[in-house]
C-alpha atoms as a PDB file:
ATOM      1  CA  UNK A   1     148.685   0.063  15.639  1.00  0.00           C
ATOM      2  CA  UNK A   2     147.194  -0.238  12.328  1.00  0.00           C
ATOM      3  CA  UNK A   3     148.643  -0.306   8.843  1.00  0.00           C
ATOM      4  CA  UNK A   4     146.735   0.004   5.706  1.00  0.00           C
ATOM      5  CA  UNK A   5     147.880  -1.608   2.742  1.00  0.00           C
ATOM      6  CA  UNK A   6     147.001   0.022  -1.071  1.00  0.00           C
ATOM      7  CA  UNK A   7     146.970  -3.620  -3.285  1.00  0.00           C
ATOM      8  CA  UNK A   8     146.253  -3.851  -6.767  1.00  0.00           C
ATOM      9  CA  UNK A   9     147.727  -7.138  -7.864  1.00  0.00           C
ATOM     10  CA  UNK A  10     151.118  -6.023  -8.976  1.00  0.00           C
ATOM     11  CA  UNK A  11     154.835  -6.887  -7.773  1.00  0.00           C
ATOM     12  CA  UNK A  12     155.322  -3.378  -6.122  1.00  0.00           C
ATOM     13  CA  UNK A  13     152.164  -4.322  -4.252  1.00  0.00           C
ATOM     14  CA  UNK A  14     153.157  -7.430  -3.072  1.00  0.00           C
ATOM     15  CA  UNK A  15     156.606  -5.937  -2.046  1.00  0.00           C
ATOM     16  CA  UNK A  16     154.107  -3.731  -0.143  1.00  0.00           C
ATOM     17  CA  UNK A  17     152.299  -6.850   1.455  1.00  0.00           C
ATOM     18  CA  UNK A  18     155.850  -8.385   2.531  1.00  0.00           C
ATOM     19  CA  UNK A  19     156.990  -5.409   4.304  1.00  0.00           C
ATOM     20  CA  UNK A  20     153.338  -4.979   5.527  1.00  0.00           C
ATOM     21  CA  UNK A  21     153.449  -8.357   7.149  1.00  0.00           C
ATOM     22  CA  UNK A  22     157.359  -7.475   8.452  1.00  0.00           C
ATOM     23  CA  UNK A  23     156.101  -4.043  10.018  1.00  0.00           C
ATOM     24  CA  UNK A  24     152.885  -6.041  11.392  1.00  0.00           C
ATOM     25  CA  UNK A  25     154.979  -8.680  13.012  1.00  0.00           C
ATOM     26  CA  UNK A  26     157.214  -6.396  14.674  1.00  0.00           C
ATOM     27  CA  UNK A  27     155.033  -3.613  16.429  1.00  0.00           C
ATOM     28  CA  UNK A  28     151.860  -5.806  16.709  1.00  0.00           C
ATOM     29  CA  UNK A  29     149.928  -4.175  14.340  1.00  0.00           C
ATOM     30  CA  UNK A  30     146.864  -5.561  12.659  1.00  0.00           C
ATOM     31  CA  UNK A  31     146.180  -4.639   9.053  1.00  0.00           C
ATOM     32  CA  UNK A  32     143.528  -3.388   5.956  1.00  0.00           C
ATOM     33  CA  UNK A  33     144.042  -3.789   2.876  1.00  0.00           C
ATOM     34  CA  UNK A  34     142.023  -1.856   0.227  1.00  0.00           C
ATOM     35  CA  UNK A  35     142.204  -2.348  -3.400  1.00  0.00           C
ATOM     36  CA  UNK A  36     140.288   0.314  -5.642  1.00  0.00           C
ATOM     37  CA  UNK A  37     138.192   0.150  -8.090  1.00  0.00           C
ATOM     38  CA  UNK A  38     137.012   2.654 -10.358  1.00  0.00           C
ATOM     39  CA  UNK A  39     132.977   2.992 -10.574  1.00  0.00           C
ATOM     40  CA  UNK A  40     131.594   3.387 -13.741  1.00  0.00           C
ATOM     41  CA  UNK A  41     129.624   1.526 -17.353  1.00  0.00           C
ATOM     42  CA  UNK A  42     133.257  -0.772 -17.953  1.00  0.00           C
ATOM     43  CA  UNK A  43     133.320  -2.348 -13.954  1.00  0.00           C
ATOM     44  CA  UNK A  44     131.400  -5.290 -14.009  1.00  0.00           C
ATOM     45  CA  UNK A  45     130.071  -7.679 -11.074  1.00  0.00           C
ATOM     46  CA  UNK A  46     133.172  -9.824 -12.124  1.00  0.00           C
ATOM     47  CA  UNK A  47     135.664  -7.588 -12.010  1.00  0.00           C
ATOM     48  CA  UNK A  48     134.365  -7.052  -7.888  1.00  0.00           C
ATOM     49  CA  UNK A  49     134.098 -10.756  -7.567  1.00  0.00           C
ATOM     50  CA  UNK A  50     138.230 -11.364  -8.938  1.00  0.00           C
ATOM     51  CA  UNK A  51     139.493  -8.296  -6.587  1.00  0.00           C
ATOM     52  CA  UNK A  52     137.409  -9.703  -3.578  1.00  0.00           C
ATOM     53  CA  UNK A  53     139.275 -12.656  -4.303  1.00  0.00           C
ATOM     54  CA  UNK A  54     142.591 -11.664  -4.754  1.00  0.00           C
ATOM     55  CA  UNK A  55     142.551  -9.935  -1.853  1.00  0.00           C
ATOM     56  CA  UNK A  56     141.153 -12.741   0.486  1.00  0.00           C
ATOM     57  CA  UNK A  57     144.381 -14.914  -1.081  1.00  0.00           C
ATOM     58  CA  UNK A  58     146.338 -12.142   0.655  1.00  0.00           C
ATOM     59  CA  UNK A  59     144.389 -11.876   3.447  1.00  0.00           C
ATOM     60  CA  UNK A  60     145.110 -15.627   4.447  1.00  0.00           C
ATOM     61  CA  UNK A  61     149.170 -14.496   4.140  1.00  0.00           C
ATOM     62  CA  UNK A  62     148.285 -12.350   7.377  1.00  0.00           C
ATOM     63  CA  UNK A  63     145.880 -14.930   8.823  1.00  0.00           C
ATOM     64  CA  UNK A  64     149.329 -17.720   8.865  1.00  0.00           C
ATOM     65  CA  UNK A  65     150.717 -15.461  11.459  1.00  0.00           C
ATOM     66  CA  UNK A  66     147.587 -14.713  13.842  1.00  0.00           C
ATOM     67  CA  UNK A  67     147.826 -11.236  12.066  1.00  0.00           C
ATOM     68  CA  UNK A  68     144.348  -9.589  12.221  1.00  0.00           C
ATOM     69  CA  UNK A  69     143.885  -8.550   8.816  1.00  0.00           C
ATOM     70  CA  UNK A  70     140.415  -6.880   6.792  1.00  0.00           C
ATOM     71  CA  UNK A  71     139.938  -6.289   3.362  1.00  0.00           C
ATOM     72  CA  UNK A  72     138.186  -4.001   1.118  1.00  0.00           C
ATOM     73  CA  UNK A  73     137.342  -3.319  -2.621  1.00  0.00           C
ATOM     74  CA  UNK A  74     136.443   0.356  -2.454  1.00  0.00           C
ATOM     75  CA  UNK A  75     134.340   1.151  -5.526  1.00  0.00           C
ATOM     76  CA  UNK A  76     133.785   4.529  -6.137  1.00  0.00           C
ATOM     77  CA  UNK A  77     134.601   7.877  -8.446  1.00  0.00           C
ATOM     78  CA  UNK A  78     137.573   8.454  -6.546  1.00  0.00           C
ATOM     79  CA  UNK A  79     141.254   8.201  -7.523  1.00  0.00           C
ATOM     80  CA  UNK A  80     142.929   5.221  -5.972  1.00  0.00           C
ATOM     81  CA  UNK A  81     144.764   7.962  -3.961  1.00  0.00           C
ATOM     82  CA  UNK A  82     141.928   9.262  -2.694  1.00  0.00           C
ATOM     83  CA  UNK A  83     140.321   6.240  -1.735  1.00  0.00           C
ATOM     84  CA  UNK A  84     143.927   5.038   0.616  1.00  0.00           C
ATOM     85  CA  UNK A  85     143.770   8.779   2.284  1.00  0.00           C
ATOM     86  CA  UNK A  86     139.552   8.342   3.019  1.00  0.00           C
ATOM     87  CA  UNK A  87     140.268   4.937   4.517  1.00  0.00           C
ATOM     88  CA  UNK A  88     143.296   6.255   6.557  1.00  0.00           C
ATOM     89  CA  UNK A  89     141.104   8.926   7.717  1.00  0.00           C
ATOM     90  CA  UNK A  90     138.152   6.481   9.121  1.00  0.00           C
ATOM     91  CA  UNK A  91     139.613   4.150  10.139  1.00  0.00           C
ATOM     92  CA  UNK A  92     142.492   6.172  11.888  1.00  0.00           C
ATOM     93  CA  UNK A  93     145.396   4.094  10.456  1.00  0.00           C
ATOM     94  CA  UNK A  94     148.949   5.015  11.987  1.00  0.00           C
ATOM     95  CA  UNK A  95     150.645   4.003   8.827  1.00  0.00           C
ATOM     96  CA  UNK A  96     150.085   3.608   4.818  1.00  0.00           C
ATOM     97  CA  UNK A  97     152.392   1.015   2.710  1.00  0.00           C
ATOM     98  CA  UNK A  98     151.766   1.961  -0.735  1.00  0.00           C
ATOM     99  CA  UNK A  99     154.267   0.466  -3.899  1.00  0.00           C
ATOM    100  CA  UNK A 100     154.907   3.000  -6.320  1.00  0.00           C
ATOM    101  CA  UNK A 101     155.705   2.409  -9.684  1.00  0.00           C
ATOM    102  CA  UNK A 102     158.327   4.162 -12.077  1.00  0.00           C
ATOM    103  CA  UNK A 103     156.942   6.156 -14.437  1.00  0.00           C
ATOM    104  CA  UNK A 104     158.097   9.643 -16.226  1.00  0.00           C
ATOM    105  CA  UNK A 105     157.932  12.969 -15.951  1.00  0.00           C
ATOM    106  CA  UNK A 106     155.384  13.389 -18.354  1.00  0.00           C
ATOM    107  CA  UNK A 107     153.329  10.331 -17.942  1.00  0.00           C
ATOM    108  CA  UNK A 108     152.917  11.975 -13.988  1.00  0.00           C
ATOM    109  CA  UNK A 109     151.884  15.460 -15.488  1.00  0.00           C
ATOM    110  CA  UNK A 110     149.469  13.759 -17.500  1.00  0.00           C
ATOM    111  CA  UNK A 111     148.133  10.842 -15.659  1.00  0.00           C
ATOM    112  CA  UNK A 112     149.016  12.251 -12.200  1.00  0.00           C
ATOM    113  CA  UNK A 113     150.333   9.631  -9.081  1.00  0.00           C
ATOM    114  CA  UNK A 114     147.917   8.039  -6.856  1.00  0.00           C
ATOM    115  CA  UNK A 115     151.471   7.925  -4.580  1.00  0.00           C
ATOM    116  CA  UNK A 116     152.072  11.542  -4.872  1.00  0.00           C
ATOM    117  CA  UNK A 117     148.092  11.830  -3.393  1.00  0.00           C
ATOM    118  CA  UNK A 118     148.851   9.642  -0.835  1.00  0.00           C
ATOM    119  CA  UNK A 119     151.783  11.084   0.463  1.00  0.00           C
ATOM    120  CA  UNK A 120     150.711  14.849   0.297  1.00  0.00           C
ATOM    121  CA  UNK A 121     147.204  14.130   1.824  1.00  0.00           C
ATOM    122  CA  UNK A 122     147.634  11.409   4.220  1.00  0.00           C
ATOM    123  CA  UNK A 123     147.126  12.074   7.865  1.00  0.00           C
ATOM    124  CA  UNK A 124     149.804   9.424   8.835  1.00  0.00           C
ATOM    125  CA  UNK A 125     153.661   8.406   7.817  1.00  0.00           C
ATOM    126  CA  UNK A 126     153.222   6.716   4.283  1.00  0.00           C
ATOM    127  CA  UNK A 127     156.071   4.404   3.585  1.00  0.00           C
ATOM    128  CA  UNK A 128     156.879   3.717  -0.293  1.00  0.00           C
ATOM    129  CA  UNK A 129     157.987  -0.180  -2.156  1.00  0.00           C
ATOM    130  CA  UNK A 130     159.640   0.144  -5.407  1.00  0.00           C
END
């Protein structure tokens, strides 16, 4: 089984890690990771550099427990969203842990929710963290 994980350094994602590592203990599962970031003139070699490193810190969380565990800073002109459902797709992932933040009506019409993406367009179960 494999679970993929959508982290972006936030306490909904880590709730998402925690129940990541639960699910992963309890059906054997290995696990990715991805964090996304968007491509364009404000990312900066840095900015790849601290997510690479954020995410090996939880990466190591997985490694404790003889978890197999990847990582991967997707950079690209994609939504977040998108990014989760492309890497469900390839790497045919039976399950997506994503946190989800509150946010209103309007700010969703406007902005839109990566979540929302996920769960509409995912080819597997997506589980929400609030």
């Amino acid at each position: 089984m494999k679970i993929l994980v959508g982290y972006e350094d936030s306490k909904v994602a880590e709730a998402a890690v925690r129940l990541a590592l639960k699910h992963a203990q309890a059906f054997g599962a290995e696990i990715i990771i991805v964090t996304s970031l968007e491509q364009g003139p404000a990312l900066k070699k840095e900015d790849i550099d601290k997510a690479e490193s954020k995410l090996e810190k939880v990466r190591k969380l997985f490694s404790v427990d003889g978890i197999p565990c990847e990582t991967h800073a997707a950079v690209s002109y994609h939504s977040p969203g998108e990014d989760l459902v492309d890497f469900a797709k390839e790497y045919d992932v039976d399950e997506i842990i994503i946190g989800v933040k509150r946010r209103s009506k309007i700010g969703k019409l406007v902005f839109g929710s990566n979540a929302q993406y996920v769960i509409l367009a995912a080819p597997c179960p997506v589980v929400s963290v609030k």
